[in-house]
C-alpha atoms as a PDB file:
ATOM      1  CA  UNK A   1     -76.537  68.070 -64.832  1.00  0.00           C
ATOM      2  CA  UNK A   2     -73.083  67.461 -65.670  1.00  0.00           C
ATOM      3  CA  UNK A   3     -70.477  68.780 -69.037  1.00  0.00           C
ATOM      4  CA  UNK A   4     -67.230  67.652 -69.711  1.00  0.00           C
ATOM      5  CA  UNK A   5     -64.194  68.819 -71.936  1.00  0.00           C
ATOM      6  CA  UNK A   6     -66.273  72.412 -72.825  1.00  0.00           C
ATOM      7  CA  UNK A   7     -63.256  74.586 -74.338  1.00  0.00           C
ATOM      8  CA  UNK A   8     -63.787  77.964 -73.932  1.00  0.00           C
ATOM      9  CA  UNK A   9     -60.172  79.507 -75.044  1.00  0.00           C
ATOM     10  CA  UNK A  10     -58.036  80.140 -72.722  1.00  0.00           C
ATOM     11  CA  UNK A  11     -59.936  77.839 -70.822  1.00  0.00           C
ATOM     12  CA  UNK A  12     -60.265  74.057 -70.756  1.00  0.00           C
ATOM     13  CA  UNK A  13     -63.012  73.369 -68.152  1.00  0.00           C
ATOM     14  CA  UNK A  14     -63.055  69.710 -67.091  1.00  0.00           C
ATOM     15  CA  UNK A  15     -66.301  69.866 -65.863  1.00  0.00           C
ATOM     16  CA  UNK A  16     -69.327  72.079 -65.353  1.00  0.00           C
ATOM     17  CA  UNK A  17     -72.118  70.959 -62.364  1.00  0.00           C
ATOM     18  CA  UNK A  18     -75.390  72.703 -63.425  1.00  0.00           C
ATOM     19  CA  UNK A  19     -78.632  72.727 -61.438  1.00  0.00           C
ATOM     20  CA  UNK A  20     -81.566  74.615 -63.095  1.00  0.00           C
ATOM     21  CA  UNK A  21     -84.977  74.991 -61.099  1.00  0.00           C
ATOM     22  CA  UNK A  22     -88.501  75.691 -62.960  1.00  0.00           C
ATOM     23  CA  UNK A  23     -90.528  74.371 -59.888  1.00  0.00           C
ATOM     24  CA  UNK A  24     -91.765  78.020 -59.225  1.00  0.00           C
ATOM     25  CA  UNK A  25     -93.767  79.833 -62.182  1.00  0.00           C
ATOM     26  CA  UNK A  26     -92.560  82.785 -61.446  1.00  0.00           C
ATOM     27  CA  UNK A  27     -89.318  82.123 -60.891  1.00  0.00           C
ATOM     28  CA  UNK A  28     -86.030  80.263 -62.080  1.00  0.00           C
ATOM     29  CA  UNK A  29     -82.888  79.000 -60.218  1.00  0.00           C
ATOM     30  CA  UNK A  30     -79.626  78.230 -62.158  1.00  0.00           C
ATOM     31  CA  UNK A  31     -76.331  77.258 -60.294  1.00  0.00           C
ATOM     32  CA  UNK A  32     -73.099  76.406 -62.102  1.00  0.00           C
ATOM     33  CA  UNK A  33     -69.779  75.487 -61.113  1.00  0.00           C
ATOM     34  CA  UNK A  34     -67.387  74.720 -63.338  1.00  0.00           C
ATOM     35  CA  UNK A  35     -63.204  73.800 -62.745  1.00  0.00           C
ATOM     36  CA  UNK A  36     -59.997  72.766 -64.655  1.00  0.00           C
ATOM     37  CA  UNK A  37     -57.302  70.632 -64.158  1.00  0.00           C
ATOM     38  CA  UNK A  38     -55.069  73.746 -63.635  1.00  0.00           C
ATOM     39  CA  UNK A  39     -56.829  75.354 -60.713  1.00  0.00           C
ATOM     40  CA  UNK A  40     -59.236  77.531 -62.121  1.00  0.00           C
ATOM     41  CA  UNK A  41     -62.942  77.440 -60.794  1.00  0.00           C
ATOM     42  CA  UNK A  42     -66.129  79.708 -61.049  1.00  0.00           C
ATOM     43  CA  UNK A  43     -69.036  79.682 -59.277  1.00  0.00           C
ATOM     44  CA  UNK A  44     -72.366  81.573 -60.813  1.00  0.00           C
ATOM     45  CA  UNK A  45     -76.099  81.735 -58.815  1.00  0.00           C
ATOM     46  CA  UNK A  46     -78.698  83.008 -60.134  1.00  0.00           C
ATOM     47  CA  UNK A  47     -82.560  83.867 -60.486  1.00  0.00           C
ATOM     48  CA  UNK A  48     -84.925  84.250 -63.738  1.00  0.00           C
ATOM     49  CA  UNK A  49     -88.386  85.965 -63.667  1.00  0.00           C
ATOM     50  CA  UNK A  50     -90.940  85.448 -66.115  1.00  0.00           C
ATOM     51  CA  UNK A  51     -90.530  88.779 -67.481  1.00  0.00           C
ATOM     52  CA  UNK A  52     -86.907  87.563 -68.488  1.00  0.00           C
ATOM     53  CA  UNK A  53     -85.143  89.851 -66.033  1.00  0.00           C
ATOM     54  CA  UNK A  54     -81.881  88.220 -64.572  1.00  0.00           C
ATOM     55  CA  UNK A  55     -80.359  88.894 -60.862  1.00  0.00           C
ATOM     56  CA  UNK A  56     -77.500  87.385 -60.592  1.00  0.00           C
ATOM     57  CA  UNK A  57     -76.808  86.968 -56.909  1.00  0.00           C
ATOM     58  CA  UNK A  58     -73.416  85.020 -55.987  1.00  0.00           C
ATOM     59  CA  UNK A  59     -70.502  85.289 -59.192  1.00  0.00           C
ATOM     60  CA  UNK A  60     -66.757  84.252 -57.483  1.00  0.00           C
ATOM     61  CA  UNK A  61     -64.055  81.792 -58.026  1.00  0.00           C
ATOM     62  CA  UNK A  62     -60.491  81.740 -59.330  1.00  0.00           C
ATOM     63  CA  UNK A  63     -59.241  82.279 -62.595  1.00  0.00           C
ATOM     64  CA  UNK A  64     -55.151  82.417 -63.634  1.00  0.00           C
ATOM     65  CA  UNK A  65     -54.663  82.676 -59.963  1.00  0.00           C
ATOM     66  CA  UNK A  66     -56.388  85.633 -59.984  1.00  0.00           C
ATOM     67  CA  UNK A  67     -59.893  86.028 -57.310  1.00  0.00           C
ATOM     68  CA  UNK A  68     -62.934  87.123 -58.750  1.00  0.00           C
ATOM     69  CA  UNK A  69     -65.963  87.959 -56.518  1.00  0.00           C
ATOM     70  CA  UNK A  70     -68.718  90.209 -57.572  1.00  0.00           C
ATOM     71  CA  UNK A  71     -69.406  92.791 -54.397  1.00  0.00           C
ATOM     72  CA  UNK A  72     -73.263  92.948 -54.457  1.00  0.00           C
ATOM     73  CA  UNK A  73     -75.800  91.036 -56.440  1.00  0.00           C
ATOM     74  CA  UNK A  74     -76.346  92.566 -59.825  1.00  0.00           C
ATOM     75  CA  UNK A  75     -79.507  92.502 -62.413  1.00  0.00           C
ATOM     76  CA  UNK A  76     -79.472  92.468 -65.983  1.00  0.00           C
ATOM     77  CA  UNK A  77     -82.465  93.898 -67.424  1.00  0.00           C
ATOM     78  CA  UNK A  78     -84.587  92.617 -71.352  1.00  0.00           C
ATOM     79  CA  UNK A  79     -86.768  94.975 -72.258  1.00  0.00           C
ATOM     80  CA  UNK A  80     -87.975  94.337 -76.108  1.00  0.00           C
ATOM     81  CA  UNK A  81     -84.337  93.880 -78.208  1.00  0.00           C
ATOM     82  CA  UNK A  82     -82.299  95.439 -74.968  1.00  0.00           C
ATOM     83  CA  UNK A  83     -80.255  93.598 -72.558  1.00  0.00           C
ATOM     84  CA  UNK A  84     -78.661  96.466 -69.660  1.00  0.00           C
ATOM     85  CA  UNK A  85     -76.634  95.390 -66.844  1.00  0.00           C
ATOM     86  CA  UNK A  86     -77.243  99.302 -64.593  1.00  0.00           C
ATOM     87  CA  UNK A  87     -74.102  98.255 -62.481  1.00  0.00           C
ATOM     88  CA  UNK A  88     -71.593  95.500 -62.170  1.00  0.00           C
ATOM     89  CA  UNK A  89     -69.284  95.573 -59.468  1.00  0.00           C
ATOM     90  CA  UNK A  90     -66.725  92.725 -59.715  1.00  0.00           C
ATOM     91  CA  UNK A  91     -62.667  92.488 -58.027  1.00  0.00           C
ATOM     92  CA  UNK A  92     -60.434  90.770 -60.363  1.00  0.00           C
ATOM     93  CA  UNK A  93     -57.271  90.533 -57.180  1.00  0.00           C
ATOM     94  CA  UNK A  94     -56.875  93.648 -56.135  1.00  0.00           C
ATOM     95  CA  UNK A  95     -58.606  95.531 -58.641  1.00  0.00           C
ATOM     96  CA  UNK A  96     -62.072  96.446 -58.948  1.00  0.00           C
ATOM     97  CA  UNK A  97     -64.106  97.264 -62.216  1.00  0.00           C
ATOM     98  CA  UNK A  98     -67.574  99.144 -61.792  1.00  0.00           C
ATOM     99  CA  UNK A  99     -69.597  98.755 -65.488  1.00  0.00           C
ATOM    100  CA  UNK A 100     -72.794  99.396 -66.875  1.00  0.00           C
ATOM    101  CA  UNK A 101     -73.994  98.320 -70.450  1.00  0.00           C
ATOM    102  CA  UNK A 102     -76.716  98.661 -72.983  1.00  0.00           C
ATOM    103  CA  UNK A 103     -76.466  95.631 -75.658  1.00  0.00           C
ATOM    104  CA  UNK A 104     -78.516  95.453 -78.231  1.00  0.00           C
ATOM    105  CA  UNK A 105     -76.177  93.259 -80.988  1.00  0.00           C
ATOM    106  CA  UNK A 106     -72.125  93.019 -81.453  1.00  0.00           C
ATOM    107  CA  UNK A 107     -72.462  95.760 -83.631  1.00  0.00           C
ATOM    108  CA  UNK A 108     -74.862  98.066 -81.187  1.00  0.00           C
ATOM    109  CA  UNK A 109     -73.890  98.383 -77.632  1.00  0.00           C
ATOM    110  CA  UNK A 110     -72.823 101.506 -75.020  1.00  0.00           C
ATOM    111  CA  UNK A 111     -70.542 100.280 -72.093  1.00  0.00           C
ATOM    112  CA  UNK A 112     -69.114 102.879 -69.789  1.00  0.00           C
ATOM    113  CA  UNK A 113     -67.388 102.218 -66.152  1.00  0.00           C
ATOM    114  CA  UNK A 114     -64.420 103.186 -63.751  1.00  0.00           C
ATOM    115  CA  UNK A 115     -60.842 100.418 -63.496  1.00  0.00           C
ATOM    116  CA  UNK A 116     -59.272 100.792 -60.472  1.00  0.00           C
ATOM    117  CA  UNK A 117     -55.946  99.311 -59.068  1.00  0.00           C
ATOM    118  CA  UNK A 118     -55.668  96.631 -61.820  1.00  0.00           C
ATOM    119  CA  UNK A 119     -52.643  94.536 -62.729  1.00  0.00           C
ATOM    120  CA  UNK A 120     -53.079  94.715 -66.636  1.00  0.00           C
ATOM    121  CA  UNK A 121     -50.506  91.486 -66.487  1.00  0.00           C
ATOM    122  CA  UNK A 122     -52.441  89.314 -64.348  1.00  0.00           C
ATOM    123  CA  UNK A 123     -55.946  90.686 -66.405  1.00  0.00           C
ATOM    124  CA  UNK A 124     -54.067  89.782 -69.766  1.00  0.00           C
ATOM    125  CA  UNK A 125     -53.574  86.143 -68.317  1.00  0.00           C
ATOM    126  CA  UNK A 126     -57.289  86.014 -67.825  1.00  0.00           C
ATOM    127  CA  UNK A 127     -58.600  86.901 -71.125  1.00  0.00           C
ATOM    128  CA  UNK A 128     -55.669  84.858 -72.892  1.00  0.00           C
ATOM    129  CA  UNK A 129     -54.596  87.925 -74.925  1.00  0.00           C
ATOM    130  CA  UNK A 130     -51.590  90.343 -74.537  1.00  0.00           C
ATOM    131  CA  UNK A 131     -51.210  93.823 -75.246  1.00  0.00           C
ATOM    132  CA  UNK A 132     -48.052  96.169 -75.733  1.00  0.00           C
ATOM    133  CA  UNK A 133     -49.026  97.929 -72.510  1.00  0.00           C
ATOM    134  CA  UNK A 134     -47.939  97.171 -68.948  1.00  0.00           C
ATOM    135  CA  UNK A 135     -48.308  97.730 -65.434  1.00  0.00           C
ATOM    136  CA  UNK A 136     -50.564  98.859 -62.281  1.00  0.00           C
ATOM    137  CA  UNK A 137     -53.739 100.575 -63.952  1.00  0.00           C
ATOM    138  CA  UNK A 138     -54.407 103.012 -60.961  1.00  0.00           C
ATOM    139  CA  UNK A 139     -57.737 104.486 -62.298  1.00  0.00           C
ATOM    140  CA  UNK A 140     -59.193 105.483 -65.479  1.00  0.00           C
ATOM    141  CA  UNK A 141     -62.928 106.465 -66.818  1.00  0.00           C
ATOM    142  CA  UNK A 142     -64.318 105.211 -70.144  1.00  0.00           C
ATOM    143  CA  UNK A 143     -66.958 105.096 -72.319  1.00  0.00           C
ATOM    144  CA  UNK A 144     -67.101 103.059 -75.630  1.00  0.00           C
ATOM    145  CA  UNK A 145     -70.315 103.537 -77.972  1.00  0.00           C
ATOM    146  CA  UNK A 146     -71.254 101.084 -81.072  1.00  0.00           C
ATOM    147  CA  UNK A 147     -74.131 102.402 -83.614  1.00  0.00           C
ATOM    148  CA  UNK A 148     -74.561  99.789 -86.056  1.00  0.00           C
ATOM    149  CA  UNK A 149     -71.425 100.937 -88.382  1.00  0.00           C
ATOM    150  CA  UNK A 150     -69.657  97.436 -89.426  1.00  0.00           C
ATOM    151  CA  UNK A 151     -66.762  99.460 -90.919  1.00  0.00           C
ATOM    152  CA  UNK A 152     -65.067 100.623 -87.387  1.00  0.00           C
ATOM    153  CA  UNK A 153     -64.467  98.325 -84.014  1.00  0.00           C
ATOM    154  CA  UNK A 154     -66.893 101.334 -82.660  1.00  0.00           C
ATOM    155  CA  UNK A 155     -68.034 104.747 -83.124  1.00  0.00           C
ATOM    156  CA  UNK A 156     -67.167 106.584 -79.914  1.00  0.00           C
ATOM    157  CA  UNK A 157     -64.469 106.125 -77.145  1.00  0.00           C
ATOM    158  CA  UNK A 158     -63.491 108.237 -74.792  1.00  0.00           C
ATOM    159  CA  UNK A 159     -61.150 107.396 -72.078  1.00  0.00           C
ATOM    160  CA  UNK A 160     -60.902 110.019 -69.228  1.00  0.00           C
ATOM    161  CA  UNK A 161     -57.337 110.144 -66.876  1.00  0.00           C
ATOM    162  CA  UNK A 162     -56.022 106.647 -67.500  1.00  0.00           C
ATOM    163  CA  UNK A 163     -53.367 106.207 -64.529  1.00  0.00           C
ATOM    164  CA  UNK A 164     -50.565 103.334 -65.203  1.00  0.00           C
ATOM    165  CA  UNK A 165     -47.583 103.499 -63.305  1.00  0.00           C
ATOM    166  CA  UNK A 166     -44.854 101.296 -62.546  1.00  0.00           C
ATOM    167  CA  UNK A 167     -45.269  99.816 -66.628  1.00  0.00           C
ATOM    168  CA  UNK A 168     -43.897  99.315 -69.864  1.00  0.00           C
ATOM    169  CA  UNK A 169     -44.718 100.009 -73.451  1.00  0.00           C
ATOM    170  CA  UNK A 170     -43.139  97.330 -75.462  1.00  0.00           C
ATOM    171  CA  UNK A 171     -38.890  97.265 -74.099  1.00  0.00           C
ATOM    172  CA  UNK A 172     -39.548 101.020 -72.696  1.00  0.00           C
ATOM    173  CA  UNK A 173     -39.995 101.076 -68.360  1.00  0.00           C
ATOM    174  CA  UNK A 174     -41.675 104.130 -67.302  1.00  0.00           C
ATOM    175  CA  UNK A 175     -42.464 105.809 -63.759  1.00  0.00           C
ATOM    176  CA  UNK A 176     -46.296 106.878 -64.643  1.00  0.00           C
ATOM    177  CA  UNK A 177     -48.168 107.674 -67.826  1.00  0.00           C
ATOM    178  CA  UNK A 178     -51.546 109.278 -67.808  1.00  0.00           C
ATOM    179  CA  UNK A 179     -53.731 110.162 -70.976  1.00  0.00           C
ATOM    180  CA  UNK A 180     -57.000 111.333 -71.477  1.00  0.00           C
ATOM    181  CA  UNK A 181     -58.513 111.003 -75.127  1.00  0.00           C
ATOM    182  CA  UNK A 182     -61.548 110.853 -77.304  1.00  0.00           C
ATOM    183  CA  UNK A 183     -62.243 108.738 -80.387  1.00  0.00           C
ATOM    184  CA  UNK A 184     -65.533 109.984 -82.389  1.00  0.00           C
ATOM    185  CA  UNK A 185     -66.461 110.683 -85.950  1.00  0.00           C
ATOM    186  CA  UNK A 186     -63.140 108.725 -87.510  1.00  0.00           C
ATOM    187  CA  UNK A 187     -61.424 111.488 -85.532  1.00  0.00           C
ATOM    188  CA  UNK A 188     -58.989 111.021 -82.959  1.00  0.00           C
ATOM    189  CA  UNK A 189     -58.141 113.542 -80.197  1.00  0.00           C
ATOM    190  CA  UNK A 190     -55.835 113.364 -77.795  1.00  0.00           C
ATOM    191  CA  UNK A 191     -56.763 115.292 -74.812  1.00  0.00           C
ATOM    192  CA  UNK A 192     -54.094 114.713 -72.607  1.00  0.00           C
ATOM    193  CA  UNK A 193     -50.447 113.125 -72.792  1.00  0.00           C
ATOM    194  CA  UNK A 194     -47.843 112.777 -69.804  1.00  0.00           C
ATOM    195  CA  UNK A 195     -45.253 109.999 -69.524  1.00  0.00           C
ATOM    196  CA  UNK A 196     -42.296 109.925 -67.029  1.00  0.00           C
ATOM    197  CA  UNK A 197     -39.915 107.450 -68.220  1.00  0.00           C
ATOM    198  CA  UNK A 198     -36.233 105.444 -66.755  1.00  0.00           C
ATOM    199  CA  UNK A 199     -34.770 106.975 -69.662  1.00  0.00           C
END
């Protein structure tokens, strides 16, 4: 099958090719491709079973001038109201993510993983938002938690020796700054603080 003129901000795609196979009962087969005017494409394989269990086995393409490519096949798992993802690894340029995830609703999810050697410039350009934070994000750990509480984005985060050097925060340059902090219970603590800065 074939879509046109799907607008999916920041991107326009021009067209997305789709090929979806039911021939096997136990078994389902979905390819897409989809690319802009502008240069980006992606390019998504995957397999169904019965049971509803996802793996999806080929994920690259280009986005902002940026490669993605997934490093190994990943599965996502439904069991009753539960979709998990155990392990995503993905390279956005030279960066790599690693996540895992437990989603239940928007309001009701766990997602922990490890950012390494990421360009937060080039991964602001891909999700079409900006943020007053610059530069190479060496490494960090995190873990954000939801619980069903609609009055807070979420109920736990704790981020464990985020590394950016080489950045900015809003019109100040700076050499490296590292932090290490926890968000739980409307409580914020901040475990660790270094900046080294031009100034």
């Amino acid at each position: 099958g074939l879509l046109t003129g799907w607008n999916y901000d920041p991107y326009a795609w021009d067209s997305i090719h789709f090929q979806i196979d039911h021939s096997n009962n136990h078994l389902s087969l979905y390819r897409f491709k989809a690319t802009t005017s502008t240069g980006d494409s992606l390019k998504l394989h995957g397999e169904r079973e019965l049971a509803g269990n996802i793996i999806i086995t080929d994920l690259k393409g280009i986005l902002k001038n940026t490669q993605i490519d997934i490093l190994k096949p990943f599965y996502i798992n439904k069991k009753g109201n539960i979709i998990s993802f155990p392990q995503l690894n993905i390279k956005l340029g030279c960066g790599e993510l690693k996540l895992s995830c437990n989603y239940v609703s928007n309001d009701d999810y766990d997602i922990s993983g490890n950012i390494s050697n990421l360009d937060l410039n080039n991964f602001y350009s891909l999700i079409g938002k900006s943020y007053r934070v610059s530069g190479l994000l060496k490494n960090t750990k995190f873990t954000i938690e939801k619980n069903n509480d609609e009055s807070v984005p979420f109920n736990k985060l704790f981020i464990e020796n985020l590394d950016i050097v080489e950045g900015n925060i809003d019109d100040i340059q700076f050499n490296f700054l590292n932090i290490s902090a926890m968000y739980h219970d409307r409580r914020f603590v901040l475990i660790d603080f270094e900046l080294d800065t031009h100034l």
